[in-house]
Protein backbone atom coordinates (compact mmCIF):
# COMPACT_ATOMS: atom_id res chain seq x y z
CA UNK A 1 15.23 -29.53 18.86
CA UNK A 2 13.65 -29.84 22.73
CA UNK A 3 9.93 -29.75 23.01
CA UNK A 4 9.77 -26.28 23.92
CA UNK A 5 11.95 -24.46 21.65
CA UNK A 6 9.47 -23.67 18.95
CA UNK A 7 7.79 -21.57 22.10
CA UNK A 8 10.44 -19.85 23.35
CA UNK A 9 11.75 -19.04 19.33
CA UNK A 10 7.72 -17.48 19.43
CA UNK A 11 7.73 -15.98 22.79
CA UNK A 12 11.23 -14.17 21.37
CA UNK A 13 9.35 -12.99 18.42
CA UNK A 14 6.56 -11.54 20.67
CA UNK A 15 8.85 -10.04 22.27
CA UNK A 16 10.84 -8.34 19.56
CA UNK A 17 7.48 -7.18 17.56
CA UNK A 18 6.22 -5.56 20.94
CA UNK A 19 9.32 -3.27 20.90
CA UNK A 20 9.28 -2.34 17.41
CA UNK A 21 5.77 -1.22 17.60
CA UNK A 22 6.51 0.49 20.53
CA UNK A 23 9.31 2.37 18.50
CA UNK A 24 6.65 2.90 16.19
CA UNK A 25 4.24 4.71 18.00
CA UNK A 26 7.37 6.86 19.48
CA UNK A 27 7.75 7.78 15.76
CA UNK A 28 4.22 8.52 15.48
CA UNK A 29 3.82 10.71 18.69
CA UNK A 30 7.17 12.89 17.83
CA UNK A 31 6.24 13.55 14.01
CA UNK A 32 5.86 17.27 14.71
CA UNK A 33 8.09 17.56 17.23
CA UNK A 34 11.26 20.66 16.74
CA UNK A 35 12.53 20.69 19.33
CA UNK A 36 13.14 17.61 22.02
CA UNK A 37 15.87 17.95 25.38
CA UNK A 38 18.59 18.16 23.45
CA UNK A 39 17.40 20.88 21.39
CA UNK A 40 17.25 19.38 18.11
CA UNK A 41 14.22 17.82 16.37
CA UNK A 42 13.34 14.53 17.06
CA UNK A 43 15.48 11.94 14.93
CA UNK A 44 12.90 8.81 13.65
CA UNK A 45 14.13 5.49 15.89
CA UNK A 46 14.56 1.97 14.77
CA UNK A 47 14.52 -1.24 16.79
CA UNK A 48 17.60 -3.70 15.86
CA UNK A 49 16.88 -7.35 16.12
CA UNK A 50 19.59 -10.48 15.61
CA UNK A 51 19.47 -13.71 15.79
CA UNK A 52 19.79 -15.36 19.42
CA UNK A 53 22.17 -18.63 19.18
CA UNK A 54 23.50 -20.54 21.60
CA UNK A 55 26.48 -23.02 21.07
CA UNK A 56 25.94 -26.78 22.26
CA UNK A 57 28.71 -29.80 22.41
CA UNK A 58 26.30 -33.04 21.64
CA UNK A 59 27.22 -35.53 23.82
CA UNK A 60 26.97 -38.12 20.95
CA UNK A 61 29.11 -36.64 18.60
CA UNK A 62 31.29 -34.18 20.43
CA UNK A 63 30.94 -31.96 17.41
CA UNK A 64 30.33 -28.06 18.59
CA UNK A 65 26.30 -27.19 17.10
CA UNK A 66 24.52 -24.10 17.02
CA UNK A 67 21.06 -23.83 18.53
CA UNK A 68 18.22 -21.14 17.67
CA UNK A 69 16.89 -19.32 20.57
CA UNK A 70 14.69 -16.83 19.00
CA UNK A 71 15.44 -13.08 18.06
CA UNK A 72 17.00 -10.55 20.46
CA UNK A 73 16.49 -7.04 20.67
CA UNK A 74 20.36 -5.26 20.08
CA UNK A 75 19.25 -1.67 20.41
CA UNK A 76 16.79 1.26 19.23
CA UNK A 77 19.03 3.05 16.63
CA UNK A 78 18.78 6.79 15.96
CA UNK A 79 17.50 6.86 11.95
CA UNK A 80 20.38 8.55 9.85
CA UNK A 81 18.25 9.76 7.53
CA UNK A 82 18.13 13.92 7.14
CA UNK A 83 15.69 15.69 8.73
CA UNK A 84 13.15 17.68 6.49
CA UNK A 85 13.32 21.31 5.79
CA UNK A 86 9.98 22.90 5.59
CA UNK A 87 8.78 26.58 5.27
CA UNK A 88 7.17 28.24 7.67
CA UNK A 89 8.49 31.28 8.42
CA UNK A 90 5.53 31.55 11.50
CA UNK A 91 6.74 28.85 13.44
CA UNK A 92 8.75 29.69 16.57
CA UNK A 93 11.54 27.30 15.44
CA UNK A 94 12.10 28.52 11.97
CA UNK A 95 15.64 30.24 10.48
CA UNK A 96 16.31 33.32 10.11
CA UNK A 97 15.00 32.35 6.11
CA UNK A 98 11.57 30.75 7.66
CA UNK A 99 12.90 27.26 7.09
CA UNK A 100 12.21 24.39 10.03
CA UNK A 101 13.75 21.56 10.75
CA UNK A 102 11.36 18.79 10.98
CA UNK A 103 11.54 15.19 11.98
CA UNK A 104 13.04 12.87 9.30
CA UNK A 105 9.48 10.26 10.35
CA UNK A 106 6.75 9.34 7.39
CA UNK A 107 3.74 8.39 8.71
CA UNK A 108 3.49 6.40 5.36
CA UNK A 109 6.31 4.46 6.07
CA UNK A 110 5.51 4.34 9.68
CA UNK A 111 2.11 2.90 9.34
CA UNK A 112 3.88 0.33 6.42
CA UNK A 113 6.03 -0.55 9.27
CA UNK A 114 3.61 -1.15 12.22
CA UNK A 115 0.90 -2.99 9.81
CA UNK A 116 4.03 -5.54 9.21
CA UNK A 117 4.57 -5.90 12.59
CA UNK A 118 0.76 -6.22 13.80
CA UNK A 119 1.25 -8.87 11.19
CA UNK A 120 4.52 -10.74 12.80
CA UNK A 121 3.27 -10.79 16.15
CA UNK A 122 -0.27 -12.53 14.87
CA UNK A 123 1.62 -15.05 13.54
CA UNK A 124 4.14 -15.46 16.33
CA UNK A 125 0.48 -15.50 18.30
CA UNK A 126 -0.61 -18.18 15.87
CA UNK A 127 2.04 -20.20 16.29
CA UNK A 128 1.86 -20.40 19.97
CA UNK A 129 -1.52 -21.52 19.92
CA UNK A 130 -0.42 -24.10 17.20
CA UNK A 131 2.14 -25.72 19.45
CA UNK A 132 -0.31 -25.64 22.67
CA UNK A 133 -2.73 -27.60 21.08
CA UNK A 134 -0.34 -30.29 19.57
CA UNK A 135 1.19 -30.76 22.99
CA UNK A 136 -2.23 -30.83 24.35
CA UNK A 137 -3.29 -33.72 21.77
CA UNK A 138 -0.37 -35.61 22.39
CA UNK A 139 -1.44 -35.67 26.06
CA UNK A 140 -4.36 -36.83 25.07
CA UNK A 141 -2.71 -39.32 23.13
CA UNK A 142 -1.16 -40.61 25.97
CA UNK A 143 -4.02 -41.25 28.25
C-alpha cells in the first residue's frame, strides 16, 4: 500500500457519505410531495456505492493484483418500494374514492439512515486526521 492510499480510501468515503446525505435530505424535503414534473408523487431515492479497484502488474512478481481505491458513487436509484395510499378525500390530488398517493419516504427510516451516515463520515473525518498526524510525527522523526 503507497503512503497515501489510506487518504484517498477516506477522502472516497467523504465523498460517498456527502451524497447519501444529500439524497437524504431530498427524501426529507419531498415527503409530502403528490405531485413532482412528471406528474406522479415523488419516488424515495437511494445513493449506490461500490467498491473502486484498480488492477496493478507488480513489477517483482509479474502477478496481476488488485488495489483499493476507495468507494465510488454508481448512481441515485429510484426506491421500488410502493407508494402509500392515504385518505383524504380534501386534498386536491385525491381519487375519485378520496385516496392519495403519497411518497413511499419514512422519516423514521430516513433519519436511521442519515444518523448512520453523520456517523461514517466522522469516522472517515477521524481517520484523516489519524493519518495527518502519523505522517506529521514521522517528519518529525526524521529531523
Amino acid at each position: 500500500m503507497k503512503a497515501f492510499d489510506s487518504l484517498r480510501i477516506s477522502a472516497s468515503g467523504l465523498s460517498a457519505e456527502r451524497l447519501r446525505m444529500d439524497t437524504i435530505s431530498s427524501n426529507i424535503a419531498n415527503v409530502s410531495t403528490t405531485r413532482g414534473k412528471n406528474g406522479e408523487p415523488y419516488r424515495r431515492k437511494i445513493a449506490l456505492f461500490q467498491e473502486n479497484l484498480t488492477r496493478e502488474v507488480e513489477k517483482t512478481t509479474g502477478k496481476e493484483k488488485e488495489r483499493l481505491l476507495g468507494v465510488k458513487a454508481v448512481k441515485v436509484a429510484d426506491d421500488p418500494t410502493e407508494l402509500r395510499r392515504v385518505y383524504d378525500p380534501t386534498h386536491p390530488d385525491a381519487d375519485e374514492n378520496g385516496y392519495v398517493l403519497m411518497p413511499n419516504v419514512n422519516m423514521l427510516n430516513e433519519m436511521a439512515d442519515m444518523i448512520a451516515a453523520t456517523r461514517s463520515y466522522e469516522a472517515n473525518v477521524d481517520a484523516i486526521n489519524s493519518e495527518k498526524s502519523m505522517f506529521s510525527k514521522a517528519l518529525e522523526i526524521g529531523r
